[in-house]
C-alpha atoms as a PDB file:
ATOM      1  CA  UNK A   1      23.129  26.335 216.643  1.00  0.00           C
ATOM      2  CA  UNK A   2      23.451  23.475 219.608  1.00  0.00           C
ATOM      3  CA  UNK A   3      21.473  25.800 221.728  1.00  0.00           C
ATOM      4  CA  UNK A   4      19.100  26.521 219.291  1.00  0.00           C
ATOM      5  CA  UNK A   5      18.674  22.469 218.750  1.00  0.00           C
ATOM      6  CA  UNK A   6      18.155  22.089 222.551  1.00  0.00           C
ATOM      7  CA  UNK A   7      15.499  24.555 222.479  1.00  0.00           C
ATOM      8  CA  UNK A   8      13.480  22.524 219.526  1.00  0.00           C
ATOM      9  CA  UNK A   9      14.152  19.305 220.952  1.00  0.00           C
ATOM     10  CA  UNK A  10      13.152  20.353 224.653  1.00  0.00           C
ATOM     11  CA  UNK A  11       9.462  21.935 222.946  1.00  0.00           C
ATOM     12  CA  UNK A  12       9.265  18.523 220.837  1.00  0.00           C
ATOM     13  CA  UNK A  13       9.872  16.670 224.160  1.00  0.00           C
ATOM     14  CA  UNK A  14       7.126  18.543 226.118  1.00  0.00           C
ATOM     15  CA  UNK A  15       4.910  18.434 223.421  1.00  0.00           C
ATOM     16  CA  UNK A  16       4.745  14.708 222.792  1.00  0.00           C
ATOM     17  CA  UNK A  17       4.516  14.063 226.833  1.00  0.00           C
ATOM     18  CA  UNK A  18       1.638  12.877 228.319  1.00  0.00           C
ATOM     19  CA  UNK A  19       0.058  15.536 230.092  1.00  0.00           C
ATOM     20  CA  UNK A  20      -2.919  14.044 232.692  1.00  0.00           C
ATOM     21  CA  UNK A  21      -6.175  14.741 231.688  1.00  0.00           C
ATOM     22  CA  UNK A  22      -7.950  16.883 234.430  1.00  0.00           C
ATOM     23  CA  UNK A  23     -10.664  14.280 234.631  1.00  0.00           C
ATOM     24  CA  UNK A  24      -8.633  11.374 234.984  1.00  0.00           C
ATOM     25  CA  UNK A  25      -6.959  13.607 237.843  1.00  0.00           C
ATOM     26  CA  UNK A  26     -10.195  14.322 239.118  1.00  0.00           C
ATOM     27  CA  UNK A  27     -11.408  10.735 239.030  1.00  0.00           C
ATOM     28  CA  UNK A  28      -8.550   9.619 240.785  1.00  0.00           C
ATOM     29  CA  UNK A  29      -8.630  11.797 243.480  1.00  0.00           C
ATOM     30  CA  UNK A  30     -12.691  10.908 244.184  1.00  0.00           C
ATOM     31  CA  UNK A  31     -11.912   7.164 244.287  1.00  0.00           C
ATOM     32  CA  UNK A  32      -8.673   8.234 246.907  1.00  0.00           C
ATOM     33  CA  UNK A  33     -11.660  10.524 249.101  1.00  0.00           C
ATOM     34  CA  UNK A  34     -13.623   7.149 249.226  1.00  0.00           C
ATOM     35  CA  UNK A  35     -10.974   5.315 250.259  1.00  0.00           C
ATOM     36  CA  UNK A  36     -10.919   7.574 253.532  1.00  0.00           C
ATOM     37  CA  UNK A  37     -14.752   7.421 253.965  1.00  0.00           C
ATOM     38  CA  UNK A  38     -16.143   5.341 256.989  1.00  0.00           C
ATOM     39  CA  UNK A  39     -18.845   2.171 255.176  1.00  0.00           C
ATOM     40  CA  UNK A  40     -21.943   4.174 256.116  1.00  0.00           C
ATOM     41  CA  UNK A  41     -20.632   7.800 255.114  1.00  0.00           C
ATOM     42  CA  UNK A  42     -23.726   9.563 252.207  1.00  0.00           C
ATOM     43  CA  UNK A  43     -20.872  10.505 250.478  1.00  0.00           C
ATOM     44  CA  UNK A  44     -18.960   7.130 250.059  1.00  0.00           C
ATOM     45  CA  UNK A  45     -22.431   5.844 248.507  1.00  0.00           C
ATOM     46  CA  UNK A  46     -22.883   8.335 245.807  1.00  0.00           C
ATOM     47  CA  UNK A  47     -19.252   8.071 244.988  1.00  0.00           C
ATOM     48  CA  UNK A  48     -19.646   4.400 245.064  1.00  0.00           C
ATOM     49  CA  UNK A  49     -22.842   4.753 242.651  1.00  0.00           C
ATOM     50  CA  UNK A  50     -20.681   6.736 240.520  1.00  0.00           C
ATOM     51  CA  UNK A  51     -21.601  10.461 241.302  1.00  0.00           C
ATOM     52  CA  UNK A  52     -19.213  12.853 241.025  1.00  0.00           C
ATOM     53  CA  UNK A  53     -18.817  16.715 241.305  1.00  0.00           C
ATOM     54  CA  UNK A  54     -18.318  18.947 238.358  1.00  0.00           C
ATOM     55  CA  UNK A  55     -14.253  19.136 238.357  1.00  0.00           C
ATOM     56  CA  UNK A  56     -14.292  22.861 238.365  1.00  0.00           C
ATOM     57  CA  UNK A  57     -11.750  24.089 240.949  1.00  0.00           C
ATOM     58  CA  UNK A  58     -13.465  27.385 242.422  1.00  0.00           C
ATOM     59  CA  UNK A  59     -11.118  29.894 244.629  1.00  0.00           C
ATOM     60  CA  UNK A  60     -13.378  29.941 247.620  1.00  0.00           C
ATOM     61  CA  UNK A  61     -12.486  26.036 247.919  1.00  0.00           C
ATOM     62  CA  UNK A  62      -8.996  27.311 249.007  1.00  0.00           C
ATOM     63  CA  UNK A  63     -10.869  29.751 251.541  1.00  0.00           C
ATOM     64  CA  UNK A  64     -12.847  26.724 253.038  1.00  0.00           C
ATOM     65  CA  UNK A  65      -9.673  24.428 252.949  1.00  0.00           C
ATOM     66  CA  UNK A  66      -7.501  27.316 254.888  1.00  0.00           C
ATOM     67  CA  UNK A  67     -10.435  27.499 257.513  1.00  0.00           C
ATOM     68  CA  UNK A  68     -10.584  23.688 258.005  1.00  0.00           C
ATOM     69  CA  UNK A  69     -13.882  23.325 256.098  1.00  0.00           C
ATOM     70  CA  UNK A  70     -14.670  20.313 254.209  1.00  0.00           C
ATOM     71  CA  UNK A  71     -18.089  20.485 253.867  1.00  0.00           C
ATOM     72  CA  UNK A  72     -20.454  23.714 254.880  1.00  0.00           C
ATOM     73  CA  UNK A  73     -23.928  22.787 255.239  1.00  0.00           C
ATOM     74  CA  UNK A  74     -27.172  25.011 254.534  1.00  0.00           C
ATOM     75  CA  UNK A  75     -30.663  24.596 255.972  1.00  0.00           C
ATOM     76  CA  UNK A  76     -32.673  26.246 253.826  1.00  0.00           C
ATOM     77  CA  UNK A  77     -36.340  27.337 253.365  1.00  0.00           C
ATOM     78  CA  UNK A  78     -38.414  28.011 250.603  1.00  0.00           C
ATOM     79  CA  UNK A  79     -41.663  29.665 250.725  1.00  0.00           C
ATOM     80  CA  UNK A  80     -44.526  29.684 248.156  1.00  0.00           C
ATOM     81  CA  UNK A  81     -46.965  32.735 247.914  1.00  0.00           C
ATOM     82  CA  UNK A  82     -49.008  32.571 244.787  1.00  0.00           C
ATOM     83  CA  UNK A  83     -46.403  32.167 242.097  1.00  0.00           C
ATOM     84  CA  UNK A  84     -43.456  32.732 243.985  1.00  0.00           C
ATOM     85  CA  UNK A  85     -40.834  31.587 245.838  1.00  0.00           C
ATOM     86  CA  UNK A  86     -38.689  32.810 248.462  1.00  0.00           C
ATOM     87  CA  UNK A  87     -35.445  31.100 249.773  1.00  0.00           C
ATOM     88  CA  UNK A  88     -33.867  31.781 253.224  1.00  0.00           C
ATOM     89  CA  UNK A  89     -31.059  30.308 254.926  1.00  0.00           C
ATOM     90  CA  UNK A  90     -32.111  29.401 258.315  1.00  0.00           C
ATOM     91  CA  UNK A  91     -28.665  27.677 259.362  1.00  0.00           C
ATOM     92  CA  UNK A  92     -25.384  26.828 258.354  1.00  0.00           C
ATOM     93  CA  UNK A  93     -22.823  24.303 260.014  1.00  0.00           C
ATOM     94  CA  UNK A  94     -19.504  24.072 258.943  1.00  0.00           C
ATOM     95  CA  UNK A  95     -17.851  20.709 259.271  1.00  0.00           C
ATOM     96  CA  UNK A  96     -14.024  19.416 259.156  1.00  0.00           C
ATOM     97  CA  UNK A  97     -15.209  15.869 257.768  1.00  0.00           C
ATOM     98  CA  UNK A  98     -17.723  15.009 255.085  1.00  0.00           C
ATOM     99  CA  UNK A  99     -21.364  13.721 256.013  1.00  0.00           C
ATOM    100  CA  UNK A 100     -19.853  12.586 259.095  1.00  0.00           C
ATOM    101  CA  UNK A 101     -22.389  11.722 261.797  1.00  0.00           C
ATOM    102  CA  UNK A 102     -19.735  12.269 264.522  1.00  0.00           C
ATOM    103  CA  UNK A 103     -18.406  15.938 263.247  1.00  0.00           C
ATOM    104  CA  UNK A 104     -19.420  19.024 265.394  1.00  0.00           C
ATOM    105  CA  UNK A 105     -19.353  21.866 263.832  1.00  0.00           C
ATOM    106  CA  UNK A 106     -17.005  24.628 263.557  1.00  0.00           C
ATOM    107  CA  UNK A 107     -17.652  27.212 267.088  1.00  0.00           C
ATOM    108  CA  UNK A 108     -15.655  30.255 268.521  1.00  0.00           C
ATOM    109  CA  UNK A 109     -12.963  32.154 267.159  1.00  0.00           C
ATOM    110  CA  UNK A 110     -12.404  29.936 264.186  1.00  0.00           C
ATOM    111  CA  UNK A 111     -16.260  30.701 263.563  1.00  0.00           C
ATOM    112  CA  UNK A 112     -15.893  34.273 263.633  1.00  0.00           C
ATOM    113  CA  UNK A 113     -13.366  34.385 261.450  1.00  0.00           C
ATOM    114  CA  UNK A 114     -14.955  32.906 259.051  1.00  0.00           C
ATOM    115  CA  UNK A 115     -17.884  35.155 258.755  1.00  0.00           C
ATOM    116  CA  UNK A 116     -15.072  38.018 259.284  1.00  0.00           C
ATOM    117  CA  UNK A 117     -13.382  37.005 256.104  1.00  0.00           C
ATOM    118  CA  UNK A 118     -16.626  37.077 254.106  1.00  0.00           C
ATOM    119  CA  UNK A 119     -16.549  33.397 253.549  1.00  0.00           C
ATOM    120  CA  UNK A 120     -20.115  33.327 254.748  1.00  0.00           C
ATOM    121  CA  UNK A 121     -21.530  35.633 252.669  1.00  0.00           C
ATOM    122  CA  UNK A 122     -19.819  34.279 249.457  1.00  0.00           C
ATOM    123  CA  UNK A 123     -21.193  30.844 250.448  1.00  0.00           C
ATOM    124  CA  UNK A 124     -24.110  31.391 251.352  1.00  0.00           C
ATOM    125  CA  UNK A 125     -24.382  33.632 247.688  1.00  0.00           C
ATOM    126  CA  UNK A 126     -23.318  30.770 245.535  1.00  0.00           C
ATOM    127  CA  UNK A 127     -25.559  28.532 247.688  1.00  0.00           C
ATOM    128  CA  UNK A 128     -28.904  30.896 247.062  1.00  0.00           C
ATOM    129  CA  UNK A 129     -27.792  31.328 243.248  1.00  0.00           C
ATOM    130  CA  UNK A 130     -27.762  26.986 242.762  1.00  0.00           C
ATOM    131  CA  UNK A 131     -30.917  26.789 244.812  1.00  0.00           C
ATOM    132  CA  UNK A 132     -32.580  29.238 242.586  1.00  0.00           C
ATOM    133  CA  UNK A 133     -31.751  27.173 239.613  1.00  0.00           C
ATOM    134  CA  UNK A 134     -32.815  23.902 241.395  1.00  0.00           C
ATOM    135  CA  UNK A 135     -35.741  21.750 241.605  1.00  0.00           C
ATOM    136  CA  UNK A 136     -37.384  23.958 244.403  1.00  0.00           C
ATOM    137  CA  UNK A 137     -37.784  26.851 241.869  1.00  0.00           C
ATOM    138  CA  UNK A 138     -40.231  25.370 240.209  1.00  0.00           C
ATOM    139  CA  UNK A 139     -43.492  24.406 241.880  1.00  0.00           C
ATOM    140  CA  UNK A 140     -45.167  21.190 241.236  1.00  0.00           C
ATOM    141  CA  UNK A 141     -48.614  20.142 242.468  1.00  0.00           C
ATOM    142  CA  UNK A 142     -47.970  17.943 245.573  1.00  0.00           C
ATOM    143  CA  UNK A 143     -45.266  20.682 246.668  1.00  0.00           C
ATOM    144  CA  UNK A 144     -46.058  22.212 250.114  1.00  0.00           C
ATOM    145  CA  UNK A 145     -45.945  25.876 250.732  1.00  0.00           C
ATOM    146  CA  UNK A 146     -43.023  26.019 252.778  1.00  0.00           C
ATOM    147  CA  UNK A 147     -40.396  23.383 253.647  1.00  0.00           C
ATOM    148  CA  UNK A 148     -37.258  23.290 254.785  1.00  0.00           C
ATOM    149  CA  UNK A 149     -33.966  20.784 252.933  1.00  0.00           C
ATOM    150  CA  UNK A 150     -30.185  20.769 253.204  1.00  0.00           C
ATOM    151  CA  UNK A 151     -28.073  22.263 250.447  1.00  0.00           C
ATOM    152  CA  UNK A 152     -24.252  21.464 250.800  1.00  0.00           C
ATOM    153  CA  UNK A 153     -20.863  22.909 249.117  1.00  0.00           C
ATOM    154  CA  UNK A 154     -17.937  21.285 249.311  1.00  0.00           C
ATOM    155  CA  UNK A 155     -13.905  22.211 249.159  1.00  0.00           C
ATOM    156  CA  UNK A 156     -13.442  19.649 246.461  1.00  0.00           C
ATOM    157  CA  UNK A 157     -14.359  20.271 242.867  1.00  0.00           C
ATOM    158  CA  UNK A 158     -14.380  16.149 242.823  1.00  0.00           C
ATOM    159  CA  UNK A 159     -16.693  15.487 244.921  1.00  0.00           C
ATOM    160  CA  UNK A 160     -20.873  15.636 244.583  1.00  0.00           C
ATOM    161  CA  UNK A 161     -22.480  17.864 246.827  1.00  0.00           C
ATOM    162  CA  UNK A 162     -25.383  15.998 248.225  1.00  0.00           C
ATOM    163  CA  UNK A 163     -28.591  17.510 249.510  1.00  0.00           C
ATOM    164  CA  UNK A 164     -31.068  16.116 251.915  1.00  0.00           C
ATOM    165  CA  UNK A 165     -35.083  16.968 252.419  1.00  0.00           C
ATOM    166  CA  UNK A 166     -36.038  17.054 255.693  1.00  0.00           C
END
């Protein structure tokens, strides 16, 4: 009966404790990332302006964070012939800090091993799949026939990826 009475009182404990809401985790973590951030950083102004990324943990975050990655960064071209548009990656950097102006990117072995573990090739997937689905998919009337912009991903669900037109 006493264990029993344990067990109820232990479920009614749990129960009635405050369990953090992922977003408040989520929001609290972005604000710590700022914190970090040098005063010119992209990234610190969008946080600072309120963006934020979608909260969504996604496994190939882990992948990026056990490489070193913070940020990988996609040039990318799109192409218009008649009603269609190509995309093509044209280069990819991956960085250890975010929109840092002082980060090289990552060379040699630790490169190769990423594109050995198929890291690239899921990246640059999911990167192709949100371009398609982006504002370049659609072509407006002042749009030039081919251009080239920056899509990033990032290995924190937290944080907004930002992309730049070149």
């Amino acid at each position: 009966m006493n264990v029993l009475f344990l067990l109820i009182l232990g479920v009614t404990v749990a129960a009635q404790s405050p369990v953090p809401d992922s977003k408040s985790v989520c929001e609290e973590h972005a604000q710590n990332v700022m914190r970090t951030l040098e005063s010119d950083n992209a990234l610190r102004h969008a946080l600072e302006e309120g963006e934020r990324g979608d909260c969504i943990h996604q496994p190939w975050m882990d992948t990026m964070r056990r490489f070193g990655i913070k940020q990988a960064s996609f040039l990318i071209e799109y192409s218009w012939k008649r009603d269609k548009v190509t995309f093509n990656v044209k280069k990819i950097s991956y960085l250890t800090y975010y929109y840092s102006h002082y980060d090289q990117a990552i060379r040699g072995r630790t490169l190769r091993a990423i594109k050995r573990s198929g890291l690239e090739r899921e990246l640059i997937d999911i990167v192709l799949a949100r371009v398609k689905k982006g504002p370049f998919s659609v072509r407006h009337f002042d749009q030039v026939a081919k251009d080239v912009f920056e899509e990033n991903l990032l290995d924190d669900e937290s944080l907004p990826p930002l992309g730049m037109i070149f």
